[in-house]
Structure formats: C-alpha cells, structure tokens
PDB file of N, CA and C in Angstrom:
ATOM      1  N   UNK A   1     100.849 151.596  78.775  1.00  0.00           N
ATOM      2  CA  UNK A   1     100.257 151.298  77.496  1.00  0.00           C
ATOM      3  C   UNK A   1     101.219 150.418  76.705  1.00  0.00           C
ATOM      4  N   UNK A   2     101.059 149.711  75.926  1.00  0.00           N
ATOM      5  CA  UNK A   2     101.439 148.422  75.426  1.00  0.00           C
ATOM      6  C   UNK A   2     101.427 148.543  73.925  1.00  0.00           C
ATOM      7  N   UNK A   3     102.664 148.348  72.991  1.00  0.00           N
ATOM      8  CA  UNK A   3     102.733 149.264  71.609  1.00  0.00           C
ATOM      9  C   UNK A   3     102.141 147.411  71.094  1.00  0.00           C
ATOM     10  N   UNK A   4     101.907 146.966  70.004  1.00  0.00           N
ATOM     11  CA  UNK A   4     101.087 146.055  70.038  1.00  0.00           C
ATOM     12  C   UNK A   4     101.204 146.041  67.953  1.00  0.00           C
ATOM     13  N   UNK A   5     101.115 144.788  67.665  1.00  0.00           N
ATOM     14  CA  UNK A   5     101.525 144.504  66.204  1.00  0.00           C
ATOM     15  C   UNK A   5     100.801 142.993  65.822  1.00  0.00           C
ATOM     16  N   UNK A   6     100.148 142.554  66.290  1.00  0.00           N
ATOM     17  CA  UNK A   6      99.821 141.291  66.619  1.00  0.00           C
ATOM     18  C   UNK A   6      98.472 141.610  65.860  1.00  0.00           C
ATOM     19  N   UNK A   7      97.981 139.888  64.824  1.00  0.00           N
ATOM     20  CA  UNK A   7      96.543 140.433  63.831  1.00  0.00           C
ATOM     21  C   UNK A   7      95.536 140.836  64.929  1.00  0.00           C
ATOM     22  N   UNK A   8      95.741 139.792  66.293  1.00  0.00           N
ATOM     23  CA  UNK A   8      94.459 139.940  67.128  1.00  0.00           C
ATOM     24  C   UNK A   8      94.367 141.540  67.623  1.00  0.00           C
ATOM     25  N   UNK A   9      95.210 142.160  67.080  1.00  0.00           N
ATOM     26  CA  UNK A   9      95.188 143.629  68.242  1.00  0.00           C
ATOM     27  C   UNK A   9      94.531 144.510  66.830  1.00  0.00           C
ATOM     28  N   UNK A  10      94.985 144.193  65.385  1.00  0.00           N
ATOM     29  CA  UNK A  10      94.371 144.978  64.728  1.00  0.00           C
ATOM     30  C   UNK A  10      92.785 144.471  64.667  1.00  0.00           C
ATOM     31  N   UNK A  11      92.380 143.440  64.839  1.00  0.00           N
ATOM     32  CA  UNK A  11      91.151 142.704  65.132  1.00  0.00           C
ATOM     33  C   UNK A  11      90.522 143.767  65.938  1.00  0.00           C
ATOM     34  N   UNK A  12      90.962 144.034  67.298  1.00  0.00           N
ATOM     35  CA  UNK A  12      90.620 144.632  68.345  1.00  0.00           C
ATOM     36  C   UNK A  12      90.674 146.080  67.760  1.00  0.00           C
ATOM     37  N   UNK A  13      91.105 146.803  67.170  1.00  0.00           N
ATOM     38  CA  UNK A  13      91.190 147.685  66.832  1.00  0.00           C
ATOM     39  C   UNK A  13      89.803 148.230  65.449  1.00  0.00           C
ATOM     40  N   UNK A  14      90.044 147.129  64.745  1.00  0.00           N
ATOM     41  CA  UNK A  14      88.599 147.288  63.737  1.00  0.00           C
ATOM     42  C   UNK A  14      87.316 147.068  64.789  1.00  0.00           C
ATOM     43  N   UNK A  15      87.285 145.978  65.405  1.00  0.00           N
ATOM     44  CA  UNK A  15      86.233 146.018  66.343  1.00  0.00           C
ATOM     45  C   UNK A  15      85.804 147.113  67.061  1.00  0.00           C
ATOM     46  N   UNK A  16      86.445 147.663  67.489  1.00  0.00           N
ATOM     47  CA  UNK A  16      86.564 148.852  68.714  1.00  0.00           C
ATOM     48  C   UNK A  16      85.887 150.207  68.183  1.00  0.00           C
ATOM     49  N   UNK A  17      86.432 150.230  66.616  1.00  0.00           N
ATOM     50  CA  UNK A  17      86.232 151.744  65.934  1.00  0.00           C
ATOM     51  C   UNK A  17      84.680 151.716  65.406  1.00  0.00           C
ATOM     52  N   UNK A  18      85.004 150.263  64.846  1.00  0.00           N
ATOM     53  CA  UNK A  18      83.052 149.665  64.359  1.00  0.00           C
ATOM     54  C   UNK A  18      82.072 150.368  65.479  1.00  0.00           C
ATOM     55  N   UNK A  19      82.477 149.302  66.380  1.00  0.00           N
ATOM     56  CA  UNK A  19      81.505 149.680  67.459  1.00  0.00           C
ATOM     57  C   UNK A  19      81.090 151.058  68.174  1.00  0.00           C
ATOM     58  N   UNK A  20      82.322 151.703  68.072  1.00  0.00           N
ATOM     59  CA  UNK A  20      82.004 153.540  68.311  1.00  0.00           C
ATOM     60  C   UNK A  20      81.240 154.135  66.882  1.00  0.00           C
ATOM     61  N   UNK A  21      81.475 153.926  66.032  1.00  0.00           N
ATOM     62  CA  UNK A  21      80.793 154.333  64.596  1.00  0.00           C
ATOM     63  C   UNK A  21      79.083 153.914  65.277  1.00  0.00           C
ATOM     64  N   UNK A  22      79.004 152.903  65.212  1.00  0.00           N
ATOM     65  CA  UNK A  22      77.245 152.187  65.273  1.00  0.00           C
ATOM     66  C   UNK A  22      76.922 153.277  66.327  1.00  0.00           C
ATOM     67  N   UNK A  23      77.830 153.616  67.244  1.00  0.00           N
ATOM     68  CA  UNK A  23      76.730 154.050  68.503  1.00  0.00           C
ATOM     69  C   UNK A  23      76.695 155.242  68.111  1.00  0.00           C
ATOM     70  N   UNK A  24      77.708 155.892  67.274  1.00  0.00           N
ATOM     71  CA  UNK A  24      77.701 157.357  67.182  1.00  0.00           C
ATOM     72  C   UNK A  24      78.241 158.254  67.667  1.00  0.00           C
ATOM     73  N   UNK A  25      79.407 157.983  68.079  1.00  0.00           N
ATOM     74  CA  UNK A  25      79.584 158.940  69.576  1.00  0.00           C
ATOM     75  C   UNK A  25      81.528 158.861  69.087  1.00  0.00           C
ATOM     76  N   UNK A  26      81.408 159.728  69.531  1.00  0.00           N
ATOM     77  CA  UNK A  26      83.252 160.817  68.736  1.00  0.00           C
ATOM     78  C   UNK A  26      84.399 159.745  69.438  1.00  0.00           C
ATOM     79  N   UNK A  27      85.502 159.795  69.051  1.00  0.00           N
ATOM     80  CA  UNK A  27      86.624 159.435  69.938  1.00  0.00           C
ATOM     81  C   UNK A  27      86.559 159.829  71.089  1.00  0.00           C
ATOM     82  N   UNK A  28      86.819 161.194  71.335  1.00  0.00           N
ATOM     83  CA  UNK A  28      87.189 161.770  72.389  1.00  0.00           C
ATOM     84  C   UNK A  28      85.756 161.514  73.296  1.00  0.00           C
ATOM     85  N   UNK A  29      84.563 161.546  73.133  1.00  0.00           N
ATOM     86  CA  UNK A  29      83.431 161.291  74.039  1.00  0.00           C
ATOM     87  C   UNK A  29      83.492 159.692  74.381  1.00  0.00           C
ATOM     88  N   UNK A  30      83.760 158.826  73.552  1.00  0.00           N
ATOM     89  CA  UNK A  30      84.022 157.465  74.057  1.00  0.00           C
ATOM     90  C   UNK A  30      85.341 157.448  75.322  1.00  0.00           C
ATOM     91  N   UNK A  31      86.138 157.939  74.862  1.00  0.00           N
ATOM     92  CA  UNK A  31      87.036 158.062  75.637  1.00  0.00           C
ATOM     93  C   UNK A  31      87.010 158.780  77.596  1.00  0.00           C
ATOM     94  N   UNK A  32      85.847 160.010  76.873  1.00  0.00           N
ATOM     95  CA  UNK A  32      85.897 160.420  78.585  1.00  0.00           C
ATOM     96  C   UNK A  32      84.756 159.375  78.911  1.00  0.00           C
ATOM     97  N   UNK A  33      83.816 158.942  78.370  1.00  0.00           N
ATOM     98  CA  UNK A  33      82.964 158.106  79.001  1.00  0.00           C
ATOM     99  C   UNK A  33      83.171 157.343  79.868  1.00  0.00           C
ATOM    100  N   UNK A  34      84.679 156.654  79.283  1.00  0.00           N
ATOM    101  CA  UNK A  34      85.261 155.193  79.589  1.00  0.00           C
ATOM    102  C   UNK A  34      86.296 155.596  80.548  1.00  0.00           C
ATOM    103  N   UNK A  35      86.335 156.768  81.064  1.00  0.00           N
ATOM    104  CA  UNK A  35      87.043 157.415  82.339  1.00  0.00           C
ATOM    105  C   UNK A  35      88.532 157.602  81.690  1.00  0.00           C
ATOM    106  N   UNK A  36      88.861 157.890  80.552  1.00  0.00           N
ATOM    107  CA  UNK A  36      89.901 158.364  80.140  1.00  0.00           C
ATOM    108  C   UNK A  36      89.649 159.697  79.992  1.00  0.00           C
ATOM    109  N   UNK A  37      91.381 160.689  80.800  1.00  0.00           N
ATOM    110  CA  UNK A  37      91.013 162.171  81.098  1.00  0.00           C
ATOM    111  C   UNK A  37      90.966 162.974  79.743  1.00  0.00           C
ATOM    112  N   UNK A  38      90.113 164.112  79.734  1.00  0.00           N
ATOM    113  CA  UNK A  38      89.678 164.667  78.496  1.00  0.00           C
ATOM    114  C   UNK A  38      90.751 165.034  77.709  1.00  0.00           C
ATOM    115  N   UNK A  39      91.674 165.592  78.293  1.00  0.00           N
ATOM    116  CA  UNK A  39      93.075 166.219  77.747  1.00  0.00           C
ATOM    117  C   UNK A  39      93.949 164.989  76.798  1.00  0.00           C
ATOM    118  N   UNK A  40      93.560 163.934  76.910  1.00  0.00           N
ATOM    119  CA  UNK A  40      93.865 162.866  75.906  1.00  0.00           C
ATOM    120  C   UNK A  40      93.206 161.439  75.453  1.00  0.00           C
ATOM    121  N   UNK A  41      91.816 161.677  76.150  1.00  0.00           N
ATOM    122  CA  UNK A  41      90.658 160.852  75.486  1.00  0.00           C
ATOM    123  C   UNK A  41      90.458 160.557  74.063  1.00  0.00           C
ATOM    124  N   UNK A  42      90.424 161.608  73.276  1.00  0.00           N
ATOM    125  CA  UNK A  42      90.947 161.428  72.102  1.00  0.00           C
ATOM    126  C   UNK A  42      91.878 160.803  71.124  1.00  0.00           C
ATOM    127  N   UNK A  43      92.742 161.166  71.612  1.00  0.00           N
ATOM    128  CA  UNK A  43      94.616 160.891  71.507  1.00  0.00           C
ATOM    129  C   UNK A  43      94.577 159.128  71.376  1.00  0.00           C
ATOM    130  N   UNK A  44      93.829 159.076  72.862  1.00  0.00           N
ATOM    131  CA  UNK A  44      94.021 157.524  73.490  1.00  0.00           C
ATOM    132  C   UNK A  44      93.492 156.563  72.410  1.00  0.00           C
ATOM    133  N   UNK A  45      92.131 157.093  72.179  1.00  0.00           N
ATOM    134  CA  UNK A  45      90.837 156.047  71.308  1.00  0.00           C
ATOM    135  C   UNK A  45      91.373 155.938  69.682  1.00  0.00           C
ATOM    136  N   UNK A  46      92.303 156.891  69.499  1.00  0.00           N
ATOM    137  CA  UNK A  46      92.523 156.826  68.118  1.00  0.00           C
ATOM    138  C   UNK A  46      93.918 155.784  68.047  1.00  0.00           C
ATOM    139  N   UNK A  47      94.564 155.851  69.056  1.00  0.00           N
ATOM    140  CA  UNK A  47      96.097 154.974  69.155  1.00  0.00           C
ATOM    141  C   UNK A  47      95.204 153.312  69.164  1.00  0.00           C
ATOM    142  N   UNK A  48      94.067 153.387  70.048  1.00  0.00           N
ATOM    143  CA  UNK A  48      93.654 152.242  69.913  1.00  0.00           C
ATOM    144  C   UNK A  48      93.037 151.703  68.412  1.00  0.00           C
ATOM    145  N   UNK A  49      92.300 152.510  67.778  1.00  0.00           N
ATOM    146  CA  UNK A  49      91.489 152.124  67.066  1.00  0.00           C
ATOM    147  C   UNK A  49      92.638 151.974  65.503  1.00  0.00           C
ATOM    148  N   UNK A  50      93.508 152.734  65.962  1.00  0.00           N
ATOM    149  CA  UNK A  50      94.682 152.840  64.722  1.00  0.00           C
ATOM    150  C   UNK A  50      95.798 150.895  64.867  1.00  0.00           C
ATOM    151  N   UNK A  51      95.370 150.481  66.151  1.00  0.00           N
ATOM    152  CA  UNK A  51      95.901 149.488  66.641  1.00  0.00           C
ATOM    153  C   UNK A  51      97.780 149.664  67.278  1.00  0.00           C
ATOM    154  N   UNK A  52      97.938 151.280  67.185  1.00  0.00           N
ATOM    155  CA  UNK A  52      99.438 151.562  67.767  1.00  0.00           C
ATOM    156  C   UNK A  52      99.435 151.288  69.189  1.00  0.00           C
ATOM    157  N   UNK A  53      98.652 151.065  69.607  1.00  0.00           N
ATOM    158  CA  UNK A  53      98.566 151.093  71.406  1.00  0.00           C
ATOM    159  C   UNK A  53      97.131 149.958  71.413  1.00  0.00           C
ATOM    160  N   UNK A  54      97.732 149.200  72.595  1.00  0.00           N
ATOM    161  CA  UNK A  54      96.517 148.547  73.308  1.00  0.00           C
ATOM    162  C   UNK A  54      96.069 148.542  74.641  1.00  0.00           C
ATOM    163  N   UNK A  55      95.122 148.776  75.376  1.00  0.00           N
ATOM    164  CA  UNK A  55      94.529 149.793  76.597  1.00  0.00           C
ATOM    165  C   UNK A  55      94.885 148.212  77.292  1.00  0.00           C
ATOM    166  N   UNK A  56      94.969 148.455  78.717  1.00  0.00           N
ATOM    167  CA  UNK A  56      94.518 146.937  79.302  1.00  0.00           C
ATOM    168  C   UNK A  56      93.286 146.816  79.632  1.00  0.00           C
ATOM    169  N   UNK A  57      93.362 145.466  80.186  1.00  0.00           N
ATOM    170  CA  UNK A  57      91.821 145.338  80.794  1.00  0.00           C
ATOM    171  C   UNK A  57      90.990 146.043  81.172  1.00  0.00           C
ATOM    172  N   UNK A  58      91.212 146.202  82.527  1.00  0.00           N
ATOM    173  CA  UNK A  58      89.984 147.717  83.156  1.00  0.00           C
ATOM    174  C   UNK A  58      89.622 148.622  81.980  1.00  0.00           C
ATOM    175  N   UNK A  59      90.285 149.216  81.439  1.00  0.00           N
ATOM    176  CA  UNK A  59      90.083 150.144  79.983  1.00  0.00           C
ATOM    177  C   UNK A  59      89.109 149.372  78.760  1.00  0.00           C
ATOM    178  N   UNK A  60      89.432 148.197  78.748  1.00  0.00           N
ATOM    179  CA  UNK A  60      88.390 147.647  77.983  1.00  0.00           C
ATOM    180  C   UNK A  60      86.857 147.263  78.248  1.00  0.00           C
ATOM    181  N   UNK A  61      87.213 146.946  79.856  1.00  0.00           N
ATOM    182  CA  UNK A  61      86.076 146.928  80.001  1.00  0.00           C
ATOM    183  C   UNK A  61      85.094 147.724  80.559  1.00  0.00           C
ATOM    184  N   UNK A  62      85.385 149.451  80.509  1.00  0.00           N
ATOM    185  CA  UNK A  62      85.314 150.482  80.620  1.00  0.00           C
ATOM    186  C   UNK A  62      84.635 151.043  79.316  1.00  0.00           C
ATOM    187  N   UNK A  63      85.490 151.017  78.161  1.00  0.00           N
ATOM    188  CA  UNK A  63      85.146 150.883  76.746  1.00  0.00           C
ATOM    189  C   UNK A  63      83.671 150.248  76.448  1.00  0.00           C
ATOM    190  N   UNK A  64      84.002 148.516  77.156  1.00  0.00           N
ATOM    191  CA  UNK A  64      83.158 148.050  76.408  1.00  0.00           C
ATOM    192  C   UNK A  64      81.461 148.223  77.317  1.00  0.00           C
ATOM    193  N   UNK A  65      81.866 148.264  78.275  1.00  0.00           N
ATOM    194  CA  UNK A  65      80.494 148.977  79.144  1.00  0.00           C
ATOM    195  C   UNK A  65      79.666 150.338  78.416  1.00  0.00           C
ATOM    196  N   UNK A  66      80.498 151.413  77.805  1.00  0.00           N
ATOM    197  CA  UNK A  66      79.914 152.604  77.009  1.00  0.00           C
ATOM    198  C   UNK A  66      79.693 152.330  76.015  1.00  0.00           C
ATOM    199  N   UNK A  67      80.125 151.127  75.051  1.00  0.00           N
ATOM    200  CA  UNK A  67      79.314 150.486  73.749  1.00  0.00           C
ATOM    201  C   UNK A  67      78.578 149.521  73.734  1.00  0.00           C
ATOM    202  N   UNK A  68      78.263 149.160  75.335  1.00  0.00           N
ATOM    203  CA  UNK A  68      77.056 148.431  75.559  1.00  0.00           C
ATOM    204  C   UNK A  68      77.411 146.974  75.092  1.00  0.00           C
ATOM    205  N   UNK A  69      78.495 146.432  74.899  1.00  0.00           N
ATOM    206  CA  UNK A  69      79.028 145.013  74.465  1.00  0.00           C
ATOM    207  C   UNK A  69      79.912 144.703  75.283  1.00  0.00           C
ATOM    208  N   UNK A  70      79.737 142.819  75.176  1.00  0.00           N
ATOM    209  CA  UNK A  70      80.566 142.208  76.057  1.00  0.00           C
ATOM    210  C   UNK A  70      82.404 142.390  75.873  1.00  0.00           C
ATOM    211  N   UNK A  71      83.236 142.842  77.189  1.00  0.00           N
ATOM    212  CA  UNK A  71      84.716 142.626  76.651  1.00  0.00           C
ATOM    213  C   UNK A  71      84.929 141.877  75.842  1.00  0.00           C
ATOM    214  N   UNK A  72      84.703 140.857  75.876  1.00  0.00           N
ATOM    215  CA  UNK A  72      84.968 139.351  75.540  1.00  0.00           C
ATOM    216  C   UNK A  72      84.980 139.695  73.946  1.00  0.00           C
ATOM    217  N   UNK A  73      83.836 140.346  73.259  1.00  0.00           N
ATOM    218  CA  UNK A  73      83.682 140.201  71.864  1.00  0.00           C
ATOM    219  C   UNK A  73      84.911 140.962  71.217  1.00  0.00           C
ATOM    220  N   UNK A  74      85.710 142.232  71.976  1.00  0.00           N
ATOM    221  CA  UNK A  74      87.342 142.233  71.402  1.00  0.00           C
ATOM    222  C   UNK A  74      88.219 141.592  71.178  1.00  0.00           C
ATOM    223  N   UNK A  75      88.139 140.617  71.982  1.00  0.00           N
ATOM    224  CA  UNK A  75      89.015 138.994  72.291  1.00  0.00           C
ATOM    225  C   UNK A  75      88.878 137.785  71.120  1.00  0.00           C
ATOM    226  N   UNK A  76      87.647 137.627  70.832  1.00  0.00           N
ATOM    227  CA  UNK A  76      87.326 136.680  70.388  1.00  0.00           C
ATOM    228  C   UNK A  76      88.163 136.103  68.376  1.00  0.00           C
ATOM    229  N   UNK A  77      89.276 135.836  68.106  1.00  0.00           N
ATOM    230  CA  UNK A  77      89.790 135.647  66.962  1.00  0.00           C
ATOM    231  C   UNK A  77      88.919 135.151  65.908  1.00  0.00           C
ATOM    232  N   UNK A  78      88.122 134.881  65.932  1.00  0.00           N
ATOM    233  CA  UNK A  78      86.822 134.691  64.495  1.00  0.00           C
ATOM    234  C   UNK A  78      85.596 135.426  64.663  1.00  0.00           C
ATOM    235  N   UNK A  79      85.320 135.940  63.740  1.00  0.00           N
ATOM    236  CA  UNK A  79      84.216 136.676  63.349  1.00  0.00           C
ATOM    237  C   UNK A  79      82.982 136.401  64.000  1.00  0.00           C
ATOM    238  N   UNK A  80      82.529 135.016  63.361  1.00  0.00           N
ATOM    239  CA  UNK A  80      81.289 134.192  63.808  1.00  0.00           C
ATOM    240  C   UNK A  80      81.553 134.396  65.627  1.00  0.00           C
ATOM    241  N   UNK A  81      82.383 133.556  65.976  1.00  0.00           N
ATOM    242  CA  UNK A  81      82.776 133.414  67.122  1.00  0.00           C
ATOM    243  C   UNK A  81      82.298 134.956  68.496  1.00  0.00           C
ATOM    244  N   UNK A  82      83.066 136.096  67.644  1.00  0.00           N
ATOM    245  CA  UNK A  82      82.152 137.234  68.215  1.00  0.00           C
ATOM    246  C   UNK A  82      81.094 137.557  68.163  1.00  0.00           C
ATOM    247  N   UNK A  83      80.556 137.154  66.871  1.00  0.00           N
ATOM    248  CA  UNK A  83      79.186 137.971  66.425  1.00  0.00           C
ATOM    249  C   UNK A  83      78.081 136.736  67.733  1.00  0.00           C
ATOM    250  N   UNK A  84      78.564 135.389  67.929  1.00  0.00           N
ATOM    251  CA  UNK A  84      77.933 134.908  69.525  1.00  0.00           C
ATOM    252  C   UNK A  84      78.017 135.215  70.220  1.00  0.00           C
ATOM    253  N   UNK A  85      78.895 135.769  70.796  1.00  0.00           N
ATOM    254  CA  UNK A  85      79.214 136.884  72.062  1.00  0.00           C
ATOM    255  C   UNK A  85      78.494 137.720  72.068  1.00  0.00           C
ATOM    256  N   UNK A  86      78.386 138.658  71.008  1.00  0.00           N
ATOM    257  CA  UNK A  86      77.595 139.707  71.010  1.00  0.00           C
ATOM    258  C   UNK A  86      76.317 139.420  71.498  1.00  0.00           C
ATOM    259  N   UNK A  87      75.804 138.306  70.438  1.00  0.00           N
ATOM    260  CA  UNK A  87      74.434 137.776  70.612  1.00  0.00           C
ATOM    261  C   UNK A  87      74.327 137.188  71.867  1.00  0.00           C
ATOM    262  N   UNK A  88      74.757 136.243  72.939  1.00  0.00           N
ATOM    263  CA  UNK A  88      74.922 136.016  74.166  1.00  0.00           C
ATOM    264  C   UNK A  88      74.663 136.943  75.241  1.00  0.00           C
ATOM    265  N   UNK A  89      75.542 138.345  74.817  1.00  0.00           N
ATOM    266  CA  UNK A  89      75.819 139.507  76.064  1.00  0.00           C
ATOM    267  C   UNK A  89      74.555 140.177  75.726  1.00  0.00           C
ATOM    268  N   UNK A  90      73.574 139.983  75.179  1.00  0.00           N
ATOM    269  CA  UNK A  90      72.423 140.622  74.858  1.00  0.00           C
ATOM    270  C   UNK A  90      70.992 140.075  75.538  1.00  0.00           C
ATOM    271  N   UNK A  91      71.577 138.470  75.571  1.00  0.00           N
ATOM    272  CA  UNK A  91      70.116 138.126  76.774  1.00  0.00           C
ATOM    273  C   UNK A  91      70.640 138.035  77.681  1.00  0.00           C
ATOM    274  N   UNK A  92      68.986 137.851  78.555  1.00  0.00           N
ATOM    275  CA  UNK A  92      68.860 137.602  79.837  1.00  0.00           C
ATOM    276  C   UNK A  92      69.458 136.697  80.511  1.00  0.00           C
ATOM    277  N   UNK A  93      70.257 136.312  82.017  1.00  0.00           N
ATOM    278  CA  UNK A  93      70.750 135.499  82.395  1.00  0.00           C
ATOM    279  C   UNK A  93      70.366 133.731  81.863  1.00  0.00           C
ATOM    280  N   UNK A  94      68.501 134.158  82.037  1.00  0.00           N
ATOM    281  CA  UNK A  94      67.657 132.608  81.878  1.00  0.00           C
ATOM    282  C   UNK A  94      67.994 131.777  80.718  1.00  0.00           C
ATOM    283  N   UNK A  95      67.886 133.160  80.029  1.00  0.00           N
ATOM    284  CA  UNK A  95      68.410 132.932  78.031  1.00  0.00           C
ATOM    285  C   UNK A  95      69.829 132.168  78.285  1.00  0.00           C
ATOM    286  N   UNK A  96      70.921 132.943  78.504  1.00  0.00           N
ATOM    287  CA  UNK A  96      71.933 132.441  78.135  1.00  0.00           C
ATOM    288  C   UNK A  96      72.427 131.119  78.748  1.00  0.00           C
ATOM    289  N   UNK A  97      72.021 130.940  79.786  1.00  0.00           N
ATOM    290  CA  UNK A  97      71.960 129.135  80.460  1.00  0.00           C
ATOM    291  C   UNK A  97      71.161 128.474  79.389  1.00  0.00           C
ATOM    292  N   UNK A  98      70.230 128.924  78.222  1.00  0.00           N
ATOM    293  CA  UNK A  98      69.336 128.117  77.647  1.00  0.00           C
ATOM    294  C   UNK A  98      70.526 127.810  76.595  1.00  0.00           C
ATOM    295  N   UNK A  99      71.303 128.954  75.905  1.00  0.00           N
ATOM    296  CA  UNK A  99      71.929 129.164  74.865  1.00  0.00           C
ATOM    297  C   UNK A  99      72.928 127.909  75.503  1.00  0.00           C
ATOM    298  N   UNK A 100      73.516 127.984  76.803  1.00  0.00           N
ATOM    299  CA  UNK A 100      74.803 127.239  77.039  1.00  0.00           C
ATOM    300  C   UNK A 100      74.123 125.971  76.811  1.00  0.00           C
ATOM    301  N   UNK A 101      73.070 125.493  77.479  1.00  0.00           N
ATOM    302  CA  UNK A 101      72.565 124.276  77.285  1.00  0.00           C
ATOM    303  C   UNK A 101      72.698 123.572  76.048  1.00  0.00           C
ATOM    304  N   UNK A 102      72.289 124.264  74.660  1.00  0.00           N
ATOM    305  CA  UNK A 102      71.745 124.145  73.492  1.00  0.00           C
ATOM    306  C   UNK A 102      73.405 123.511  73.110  1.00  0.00           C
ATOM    307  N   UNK A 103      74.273 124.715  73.094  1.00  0.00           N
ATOM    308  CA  UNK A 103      75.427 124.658  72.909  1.00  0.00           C
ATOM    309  C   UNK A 103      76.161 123.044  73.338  1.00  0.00           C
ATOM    310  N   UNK A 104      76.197 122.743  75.046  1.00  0.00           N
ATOM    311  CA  UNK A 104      76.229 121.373  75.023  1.00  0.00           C
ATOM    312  C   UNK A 104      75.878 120.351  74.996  1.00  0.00           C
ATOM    313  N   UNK A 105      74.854 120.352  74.514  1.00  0.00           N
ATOM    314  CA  UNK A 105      74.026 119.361  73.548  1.00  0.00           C
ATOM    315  C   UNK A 105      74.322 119.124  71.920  1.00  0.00           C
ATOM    316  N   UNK A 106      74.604 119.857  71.580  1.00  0.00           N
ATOM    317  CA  UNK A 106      75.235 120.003  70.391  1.00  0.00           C
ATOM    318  C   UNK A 106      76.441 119.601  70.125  1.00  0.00           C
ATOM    319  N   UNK A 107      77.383 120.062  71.325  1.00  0.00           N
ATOM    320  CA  UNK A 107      78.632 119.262  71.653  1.00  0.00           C
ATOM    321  C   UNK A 107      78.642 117.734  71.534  1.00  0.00           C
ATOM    322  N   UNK A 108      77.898 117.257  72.617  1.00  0.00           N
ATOM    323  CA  UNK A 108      77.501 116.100  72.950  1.00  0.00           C
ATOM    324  C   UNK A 108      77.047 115.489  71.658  1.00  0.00           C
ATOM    325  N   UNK A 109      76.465 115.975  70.904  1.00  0.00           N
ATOM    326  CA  UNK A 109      75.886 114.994  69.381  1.00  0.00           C
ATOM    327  C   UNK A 109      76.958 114.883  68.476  1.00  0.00           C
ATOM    328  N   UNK A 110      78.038 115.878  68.484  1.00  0.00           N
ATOM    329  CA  UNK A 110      78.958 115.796  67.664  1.00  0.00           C
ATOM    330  C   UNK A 110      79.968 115.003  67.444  1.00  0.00           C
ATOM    331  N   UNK A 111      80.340 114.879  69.184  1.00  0.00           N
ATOM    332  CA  UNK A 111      81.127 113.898  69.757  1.00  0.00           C
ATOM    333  C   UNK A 111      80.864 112.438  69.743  1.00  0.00           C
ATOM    334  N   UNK A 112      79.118 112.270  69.856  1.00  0.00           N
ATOM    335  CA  UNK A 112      78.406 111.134  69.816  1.00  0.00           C
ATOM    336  C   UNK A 112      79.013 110.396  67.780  1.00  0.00           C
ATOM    337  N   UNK A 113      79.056 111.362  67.042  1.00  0.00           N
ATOM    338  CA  UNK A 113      78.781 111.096  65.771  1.00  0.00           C
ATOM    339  C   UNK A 113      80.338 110.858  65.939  1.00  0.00           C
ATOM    340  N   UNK A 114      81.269 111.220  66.146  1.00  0.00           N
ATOM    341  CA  UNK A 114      82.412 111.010  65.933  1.00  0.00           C
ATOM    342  C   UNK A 114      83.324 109.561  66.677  1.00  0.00           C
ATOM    343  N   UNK A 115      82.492 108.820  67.178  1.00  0.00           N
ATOM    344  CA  UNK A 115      82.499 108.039  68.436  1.00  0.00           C
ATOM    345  C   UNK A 115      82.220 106.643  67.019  1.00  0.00           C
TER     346      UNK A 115
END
C-alpha cells in the first residue's frame, strides 16, 4: 500500500467515497465486495477514501467494478473530463465508437479553425 499526498489522490479519494455514498453500500461491504478480507475491508476503504493510502490497480479496478464505473473515472484530473468517462462507460460498445467518432470530428474542426 502506497501512503500518497498528491491533489490527484485526494481527487481519487472524494471520488471513491461519492461513489460508495450514491450506491449505498458501507465501507466495509464495498470493501469485501472488491475482494478485500473482511477483518480489514473497512480499515482499507476508509484509508482510501480519507486519501492516507492508495490501493493499486487490480484494487481499483475491483472497486470500480462494485460501483459499476469505469477505473479510468478515478484517474481522470478534471471534473468535466470524468463526468465523460462516466458517461462513455455507460454505453454500448456501438455508442461509444459513435461518441469517439463525434469526438474526432470535433478535433478535426478545431484544428481546421486554427490552421
């Protein structure tokens, strides 16, 4: 476990606690969900959500599988920036090739205007 001081980890940390609040569901039940052992499931989710500790990968994306959201949206350093992720990890494969499309096209006009 990884002691952690960095804004992006308290980021990750407001994110993390949000997202257990919405679904409803305790520290310690997020925690055994996400295959952390019961005897400190608890312990664990609160070091995270307090931002004193940061889980690695597999753990996050363990986490983020039982709150039904993409890893990625812990990661993401702007707000907006996640709240697309979110919205992304929510459609269908077909959707989100539509979304990427849209996205570089949009690119493409911006670049065009700046040209």
């Amino acid at each position: 476990m990884l002691v952690v001081s960095s804004p992006s980890d308290t980021l990750f940390a407001r994110r993390m606690k949000t997202a257990r609040l919405l679904l409803g569901i305790s520290q310690m039940e997020l925690g055994i969900r996400a295959g952390i052992d019961a005897s400190s499931a608890s312990a664990r989710i609160n070091q995270y959500e307090r931002g004193k500790h940061a889980p690695d990968f597999l753990t996050v994306r363990n986490l983020a599988r039982v709150l039904a959201i993409p890893a990625a949206y812990f990661y993401a350093e702007e707000d907006q920036l996640a709240e697309l992720i979110m919205a992304a990890g929510q459609l269908q494969a077909a959707e989100r090739k539509t979304l990427l499309d849209v996205a570089k096209t949009l690119l493409n006009a911006a670049d065009a205007k700046s040209k």
